[in-house]
N, C-alpha and C. Protein backbone atom coordinates (compact mmCIF):
# COMPACT_ATOMS: atom_id res chain seq x y z
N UNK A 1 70.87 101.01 -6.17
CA UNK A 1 70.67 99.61 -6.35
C UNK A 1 72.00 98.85 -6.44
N UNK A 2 72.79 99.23 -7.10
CA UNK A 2 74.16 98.90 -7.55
C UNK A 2 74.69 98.51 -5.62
N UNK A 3 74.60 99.53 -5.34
CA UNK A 3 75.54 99.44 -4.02
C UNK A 3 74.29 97.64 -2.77
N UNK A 4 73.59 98.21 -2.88
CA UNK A 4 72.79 96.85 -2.38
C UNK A 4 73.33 95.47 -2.84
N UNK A 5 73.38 95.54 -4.28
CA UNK A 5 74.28 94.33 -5.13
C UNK A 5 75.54 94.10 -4.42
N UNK A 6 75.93 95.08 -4.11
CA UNK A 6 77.69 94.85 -3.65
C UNK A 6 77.39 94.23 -2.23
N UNK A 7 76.21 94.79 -1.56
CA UNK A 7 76.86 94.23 -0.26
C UNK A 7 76.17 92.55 -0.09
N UNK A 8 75.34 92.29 -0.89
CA UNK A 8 74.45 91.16 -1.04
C UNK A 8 75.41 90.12 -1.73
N UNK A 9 76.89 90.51 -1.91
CA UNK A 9 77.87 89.52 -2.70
C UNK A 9 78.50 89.58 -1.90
N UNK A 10 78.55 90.38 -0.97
CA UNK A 10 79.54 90.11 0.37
C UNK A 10 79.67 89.70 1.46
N UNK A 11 78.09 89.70 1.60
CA UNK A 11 77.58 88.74 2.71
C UNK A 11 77.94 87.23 2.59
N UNK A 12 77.43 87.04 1.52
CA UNK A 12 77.30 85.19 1.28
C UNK A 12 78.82 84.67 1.33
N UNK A 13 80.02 85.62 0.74
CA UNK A 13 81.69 85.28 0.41
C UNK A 13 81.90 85.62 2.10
N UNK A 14 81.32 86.43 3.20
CA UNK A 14 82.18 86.53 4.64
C UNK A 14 81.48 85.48 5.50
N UNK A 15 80.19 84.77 4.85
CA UNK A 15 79.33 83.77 5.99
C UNK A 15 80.32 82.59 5.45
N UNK A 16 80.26 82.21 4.34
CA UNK A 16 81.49 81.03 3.79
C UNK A 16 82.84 80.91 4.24
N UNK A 17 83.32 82.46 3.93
CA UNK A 17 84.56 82.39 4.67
C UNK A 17 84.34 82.20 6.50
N UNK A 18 83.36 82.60 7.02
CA UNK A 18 83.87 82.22 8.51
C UNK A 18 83.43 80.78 8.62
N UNK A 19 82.43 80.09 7.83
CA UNK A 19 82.46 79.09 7.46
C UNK A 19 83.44 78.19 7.62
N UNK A 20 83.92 78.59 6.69
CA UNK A 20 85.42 77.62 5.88
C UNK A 20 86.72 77.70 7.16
N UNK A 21 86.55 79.23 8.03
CA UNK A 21 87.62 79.17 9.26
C UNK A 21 87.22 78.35 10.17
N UNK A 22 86.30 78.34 10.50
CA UNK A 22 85.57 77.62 11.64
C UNK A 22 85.47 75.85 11.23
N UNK A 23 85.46 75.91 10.40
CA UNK A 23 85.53 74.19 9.87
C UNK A 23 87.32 74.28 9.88
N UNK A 24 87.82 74.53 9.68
CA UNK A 24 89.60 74.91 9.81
C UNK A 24 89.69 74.63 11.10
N UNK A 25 89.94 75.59 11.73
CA UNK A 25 89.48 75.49 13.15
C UNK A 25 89.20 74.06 13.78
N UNK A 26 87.98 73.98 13.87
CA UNK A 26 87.85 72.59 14.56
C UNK A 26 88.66 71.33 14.11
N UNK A 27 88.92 71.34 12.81
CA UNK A 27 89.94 70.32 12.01
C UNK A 27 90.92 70.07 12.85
N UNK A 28 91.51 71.30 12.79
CA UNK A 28 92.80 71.49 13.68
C UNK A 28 92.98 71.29 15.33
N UNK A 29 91.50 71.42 15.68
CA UNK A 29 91.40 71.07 16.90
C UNK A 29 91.13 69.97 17.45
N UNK A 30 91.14 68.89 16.23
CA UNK A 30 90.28 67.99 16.31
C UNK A 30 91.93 66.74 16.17
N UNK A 31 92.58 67.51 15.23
CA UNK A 31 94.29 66.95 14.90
C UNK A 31 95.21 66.87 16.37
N UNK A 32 94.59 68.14 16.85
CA UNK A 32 95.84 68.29 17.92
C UNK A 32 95.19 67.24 19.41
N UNK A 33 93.93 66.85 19.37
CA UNK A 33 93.21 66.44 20.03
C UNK A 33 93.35 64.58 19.94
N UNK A 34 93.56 64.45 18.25
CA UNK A 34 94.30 63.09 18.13
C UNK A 34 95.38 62.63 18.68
N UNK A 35 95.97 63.72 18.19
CA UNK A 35 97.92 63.76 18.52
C UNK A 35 98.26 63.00 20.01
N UNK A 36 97.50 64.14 21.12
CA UNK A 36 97.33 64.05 22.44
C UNK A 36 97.15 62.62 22.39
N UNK A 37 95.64 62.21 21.90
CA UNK A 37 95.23 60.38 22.63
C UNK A 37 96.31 59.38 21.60
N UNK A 38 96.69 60.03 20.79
CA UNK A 38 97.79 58.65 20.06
C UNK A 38 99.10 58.49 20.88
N UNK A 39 99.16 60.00 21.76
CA UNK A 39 100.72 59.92 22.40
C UNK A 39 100.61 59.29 23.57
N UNK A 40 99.53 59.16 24.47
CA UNK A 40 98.90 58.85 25.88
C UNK A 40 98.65 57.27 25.35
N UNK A 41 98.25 57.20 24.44
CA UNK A 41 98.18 55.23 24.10
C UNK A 41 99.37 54.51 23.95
N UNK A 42 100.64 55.91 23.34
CA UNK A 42 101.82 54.89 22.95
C UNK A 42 102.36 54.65 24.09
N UNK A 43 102.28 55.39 25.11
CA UNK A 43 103.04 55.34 26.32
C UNK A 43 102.63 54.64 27.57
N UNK A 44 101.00 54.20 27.03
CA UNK A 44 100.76 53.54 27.86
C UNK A 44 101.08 51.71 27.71
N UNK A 45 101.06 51.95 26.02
CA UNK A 45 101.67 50.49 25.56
C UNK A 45 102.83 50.71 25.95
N UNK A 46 103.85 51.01 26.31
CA UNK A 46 105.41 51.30 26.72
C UNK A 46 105.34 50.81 28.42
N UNK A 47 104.59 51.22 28.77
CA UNK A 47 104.43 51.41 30.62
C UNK A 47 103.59 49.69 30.32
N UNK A 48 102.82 49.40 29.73
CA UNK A 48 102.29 47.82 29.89
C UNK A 48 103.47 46.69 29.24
N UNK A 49 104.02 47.05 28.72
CA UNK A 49 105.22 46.11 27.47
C UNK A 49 106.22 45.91 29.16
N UNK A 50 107.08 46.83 29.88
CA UNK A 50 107.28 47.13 30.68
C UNK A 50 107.39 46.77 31.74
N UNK A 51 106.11 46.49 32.43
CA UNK A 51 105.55 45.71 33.67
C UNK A 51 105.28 44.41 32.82
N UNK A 52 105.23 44.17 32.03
CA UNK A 52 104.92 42.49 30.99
C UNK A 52 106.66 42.00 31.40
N UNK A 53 107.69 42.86 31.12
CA UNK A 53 108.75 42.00 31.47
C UNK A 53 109.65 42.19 32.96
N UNK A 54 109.00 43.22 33.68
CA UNK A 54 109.54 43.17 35.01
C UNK A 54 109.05 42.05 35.70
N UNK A 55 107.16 41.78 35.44
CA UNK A 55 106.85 40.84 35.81
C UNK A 55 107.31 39.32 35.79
N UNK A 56 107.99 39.08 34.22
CA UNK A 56 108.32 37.60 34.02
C UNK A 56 109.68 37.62 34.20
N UNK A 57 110.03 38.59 34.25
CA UNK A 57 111.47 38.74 35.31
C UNK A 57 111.65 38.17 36.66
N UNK A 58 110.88 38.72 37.21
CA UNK A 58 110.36 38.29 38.75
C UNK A 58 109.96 36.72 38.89
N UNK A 59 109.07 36.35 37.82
CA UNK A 59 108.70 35.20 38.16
C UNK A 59 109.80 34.13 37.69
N UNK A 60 110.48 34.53 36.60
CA UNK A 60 112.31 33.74 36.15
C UNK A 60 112.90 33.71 37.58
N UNK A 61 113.15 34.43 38.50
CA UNK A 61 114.33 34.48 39.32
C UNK A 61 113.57 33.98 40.53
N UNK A 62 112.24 33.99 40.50
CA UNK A 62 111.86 33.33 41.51
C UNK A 62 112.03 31.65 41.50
N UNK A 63 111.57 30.91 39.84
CA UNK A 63 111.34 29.65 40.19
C UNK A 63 113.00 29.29 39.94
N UNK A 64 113.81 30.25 39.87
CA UNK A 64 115.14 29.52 39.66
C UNK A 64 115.35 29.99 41.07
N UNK A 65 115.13 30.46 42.03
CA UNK A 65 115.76 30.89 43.05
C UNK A 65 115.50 29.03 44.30
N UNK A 66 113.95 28.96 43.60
CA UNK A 66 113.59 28.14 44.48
C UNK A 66 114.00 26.73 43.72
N UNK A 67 114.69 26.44 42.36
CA UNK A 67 114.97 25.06 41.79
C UNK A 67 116.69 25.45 42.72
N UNK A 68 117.08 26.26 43.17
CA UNK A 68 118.60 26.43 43.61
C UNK A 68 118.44 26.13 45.02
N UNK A 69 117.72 26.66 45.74
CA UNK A 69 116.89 25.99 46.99
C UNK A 69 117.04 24.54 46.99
N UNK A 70 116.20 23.81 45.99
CA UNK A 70 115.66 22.57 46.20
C UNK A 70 117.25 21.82 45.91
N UNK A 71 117.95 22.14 45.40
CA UNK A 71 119.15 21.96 44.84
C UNK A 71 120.42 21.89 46.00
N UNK A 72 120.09 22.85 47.06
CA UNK A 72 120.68 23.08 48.31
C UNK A 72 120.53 22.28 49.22
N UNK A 73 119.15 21.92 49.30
CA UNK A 73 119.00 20.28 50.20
C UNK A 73 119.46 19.61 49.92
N UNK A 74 119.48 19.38 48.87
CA UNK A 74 119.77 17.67 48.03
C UNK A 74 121.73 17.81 48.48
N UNK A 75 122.52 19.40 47.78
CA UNK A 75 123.65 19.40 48.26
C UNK A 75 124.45 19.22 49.39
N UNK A 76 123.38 19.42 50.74
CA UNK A 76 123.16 19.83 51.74
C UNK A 76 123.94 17.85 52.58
N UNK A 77 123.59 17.19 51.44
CA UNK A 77 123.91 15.99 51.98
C UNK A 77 125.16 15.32 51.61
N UNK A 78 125.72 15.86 50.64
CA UNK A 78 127.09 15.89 49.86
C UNK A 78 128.24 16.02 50.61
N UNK A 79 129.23 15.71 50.31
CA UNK A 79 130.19 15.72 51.03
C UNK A 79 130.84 16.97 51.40
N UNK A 80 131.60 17.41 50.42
CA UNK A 80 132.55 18.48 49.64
C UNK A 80 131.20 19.93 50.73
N UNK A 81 131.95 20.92 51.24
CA UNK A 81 131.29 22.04 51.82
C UNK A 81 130.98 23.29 51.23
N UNK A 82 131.91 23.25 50.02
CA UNK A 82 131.93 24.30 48.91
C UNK A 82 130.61 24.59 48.03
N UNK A 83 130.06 22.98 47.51
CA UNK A 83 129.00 23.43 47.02
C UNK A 83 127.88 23.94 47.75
N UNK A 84 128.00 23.81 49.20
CA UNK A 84 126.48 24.37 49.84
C UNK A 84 126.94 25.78 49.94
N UNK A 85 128.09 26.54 50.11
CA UNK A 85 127.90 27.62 50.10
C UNK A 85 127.30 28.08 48.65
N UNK A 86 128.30 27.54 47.59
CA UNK A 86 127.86 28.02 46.13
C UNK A 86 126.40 27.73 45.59
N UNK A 87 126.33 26.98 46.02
CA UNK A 87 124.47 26.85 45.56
C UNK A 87 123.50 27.89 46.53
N UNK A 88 124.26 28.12 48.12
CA UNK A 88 123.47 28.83 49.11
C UNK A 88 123.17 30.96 48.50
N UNK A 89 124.71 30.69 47.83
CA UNK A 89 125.08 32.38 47.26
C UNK A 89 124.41 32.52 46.07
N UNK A 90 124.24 31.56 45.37
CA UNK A 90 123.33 31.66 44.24
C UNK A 90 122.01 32.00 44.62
N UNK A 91 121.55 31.51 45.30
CA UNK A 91 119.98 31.05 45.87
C UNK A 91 119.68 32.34 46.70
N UNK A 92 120.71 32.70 47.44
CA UNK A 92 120.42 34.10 47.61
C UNK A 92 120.22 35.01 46.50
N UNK A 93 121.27 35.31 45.88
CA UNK A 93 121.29 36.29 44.73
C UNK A 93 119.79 36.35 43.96
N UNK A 94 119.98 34.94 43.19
CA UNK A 94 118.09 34.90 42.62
C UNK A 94 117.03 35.70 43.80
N UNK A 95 117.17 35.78 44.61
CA UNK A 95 115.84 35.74 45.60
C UNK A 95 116.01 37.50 45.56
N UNK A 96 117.25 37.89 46.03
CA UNK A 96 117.18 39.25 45.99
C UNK A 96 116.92 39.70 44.81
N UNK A 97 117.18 39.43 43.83
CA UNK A 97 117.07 39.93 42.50
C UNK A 97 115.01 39.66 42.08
N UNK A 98 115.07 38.62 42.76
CA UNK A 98 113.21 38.48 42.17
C UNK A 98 112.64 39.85 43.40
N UNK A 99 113.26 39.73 44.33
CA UNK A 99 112.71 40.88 44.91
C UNK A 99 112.40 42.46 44.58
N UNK A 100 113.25 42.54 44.08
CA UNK A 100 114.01 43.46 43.50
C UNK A 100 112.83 44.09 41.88
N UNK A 101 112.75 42.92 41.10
CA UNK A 101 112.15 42.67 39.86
C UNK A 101 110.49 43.02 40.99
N UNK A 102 110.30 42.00 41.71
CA UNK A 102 109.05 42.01 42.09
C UNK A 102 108.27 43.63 42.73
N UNK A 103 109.33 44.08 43.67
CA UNK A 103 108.88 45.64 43.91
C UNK A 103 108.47 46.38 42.67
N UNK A 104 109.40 46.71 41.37
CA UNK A 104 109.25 47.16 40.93
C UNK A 104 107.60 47.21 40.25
N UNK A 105 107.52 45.85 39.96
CA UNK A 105 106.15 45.44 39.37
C UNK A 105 104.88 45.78 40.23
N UNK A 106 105.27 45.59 41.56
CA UNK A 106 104.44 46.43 42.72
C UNK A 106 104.51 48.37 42.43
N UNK A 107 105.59 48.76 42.01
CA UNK A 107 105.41 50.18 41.98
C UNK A 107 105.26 50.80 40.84
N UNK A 108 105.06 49.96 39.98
CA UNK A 108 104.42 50.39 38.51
C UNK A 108 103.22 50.27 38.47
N UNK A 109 102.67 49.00 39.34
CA UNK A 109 101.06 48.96 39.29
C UNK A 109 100.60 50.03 40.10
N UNK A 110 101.08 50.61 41.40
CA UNK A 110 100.54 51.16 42.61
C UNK A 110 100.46 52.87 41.32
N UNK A 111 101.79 52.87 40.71
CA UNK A 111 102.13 54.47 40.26
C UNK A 111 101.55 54.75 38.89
N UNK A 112 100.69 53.79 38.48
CA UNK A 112 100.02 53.66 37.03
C UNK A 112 99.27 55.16 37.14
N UNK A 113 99.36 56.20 35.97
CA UNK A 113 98.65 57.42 35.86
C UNK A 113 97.03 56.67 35.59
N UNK A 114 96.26 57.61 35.67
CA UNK A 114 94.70 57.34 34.89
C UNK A 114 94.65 57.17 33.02
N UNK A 115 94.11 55.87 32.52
CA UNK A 115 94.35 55.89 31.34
C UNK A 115 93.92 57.25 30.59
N UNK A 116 94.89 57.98 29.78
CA UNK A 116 94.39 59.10 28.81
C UNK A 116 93.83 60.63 29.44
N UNK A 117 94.80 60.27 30.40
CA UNK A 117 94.40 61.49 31.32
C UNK A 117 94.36 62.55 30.97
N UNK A 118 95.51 63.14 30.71
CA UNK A 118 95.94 64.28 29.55
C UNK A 118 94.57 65.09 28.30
N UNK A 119 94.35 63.69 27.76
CA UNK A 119 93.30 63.91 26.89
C UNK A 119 91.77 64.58 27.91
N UNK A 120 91.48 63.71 28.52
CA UNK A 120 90.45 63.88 28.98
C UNK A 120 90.29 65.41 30.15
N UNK A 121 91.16 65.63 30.17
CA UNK A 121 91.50 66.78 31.30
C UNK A 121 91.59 67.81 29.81
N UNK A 122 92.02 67.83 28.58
CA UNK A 122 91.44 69.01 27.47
C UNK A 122 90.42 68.94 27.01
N UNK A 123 89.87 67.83 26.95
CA UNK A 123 88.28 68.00 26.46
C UNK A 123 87.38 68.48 27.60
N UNK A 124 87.43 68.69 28.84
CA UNK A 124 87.03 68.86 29.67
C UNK A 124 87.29 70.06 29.71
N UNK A 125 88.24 70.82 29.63
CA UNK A 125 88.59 72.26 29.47
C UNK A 125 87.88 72.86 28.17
N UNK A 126 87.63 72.08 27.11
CA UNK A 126 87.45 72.61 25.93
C UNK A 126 86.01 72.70 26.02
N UNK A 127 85.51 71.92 26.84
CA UNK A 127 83.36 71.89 27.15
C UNK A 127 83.66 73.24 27.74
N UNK A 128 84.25 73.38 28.86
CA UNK A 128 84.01 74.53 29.86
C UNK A 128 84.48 75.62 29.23
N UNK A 129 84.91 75.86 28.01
CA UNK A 129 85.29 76.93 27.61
C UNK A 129 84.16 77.25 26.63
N UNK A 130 83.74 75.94 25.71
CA UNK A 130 82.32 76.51 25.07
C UNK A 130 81.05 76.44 25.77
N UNK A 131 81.02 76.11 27.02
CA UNK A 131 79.12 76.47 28.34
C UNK A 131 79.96 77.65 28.67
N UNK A 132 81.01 78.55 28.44
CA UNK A 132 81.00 79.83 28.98
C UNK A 132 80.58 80.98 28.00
N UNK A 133 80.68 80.37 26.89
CA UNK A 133 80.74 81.39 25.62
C UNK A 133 79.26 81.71 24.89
């Protein structure tokens, strides 16, 4: 009888303990699973902050490219020959430079990853690992 007692106290302390691992376990899986979508959000706020100022970059050098433009006509009637080049070299410069700003904003939108990709590509691994088991 004695020995029945022993194993009837050992059952209930090894179902708890795998219990208590298995709740561990998922905790932890559940931490490292945060970690992942908090790091994929910060970086995606980084990559949007980003294109927020390449964009108003682009659009700065554009309307100054074109107030240096409008600025070039008006010089255009002036006497002195110096300022149409200097307003003409300016007016270039802005334009290449919004160009410049503007691609980029084109190849950040075109090269944008899938939001939370990372994440979603382990939970997806982590289903297919428990429909195998």
């Amino acid at each position: 009888m004695e020995h029945d007692t022993d194993s009837s106290r050992a059952a209930p302390g090894g179902v708890f303990d795998s219990a208590r691992h298995l709740l561990a376990s998922l905790v932890a899986h559940l931490h490292t699973r945060l970690a992942l979508f908090s790091t994929e959000f910060a970086e995606e706020k980084l990559r949007l902050t980003s294109l927020l100022y390449s964009a108003l970059t682009a659009l700065f050098l554009f309307f100054t490219a074109l107030l240096l433009a409008l600025l070039f006509a008006i010089a255009a009637f002036w006497d002195t020959p110096y300022r149409l080049h200097a307003i003409g070299g300016l007016t270039l410069l802005f334009l290449i430079g919004a160009g410049i700003a503007w691609s980029r904003v084109r190849a950040q939108l075109q090269s944008r990853p899938r939001l939370f990709e990372a994440s979603l590509a382990e939970l997806y691994q982590d289903r297919q690992q428990l429909d195998t088991q």
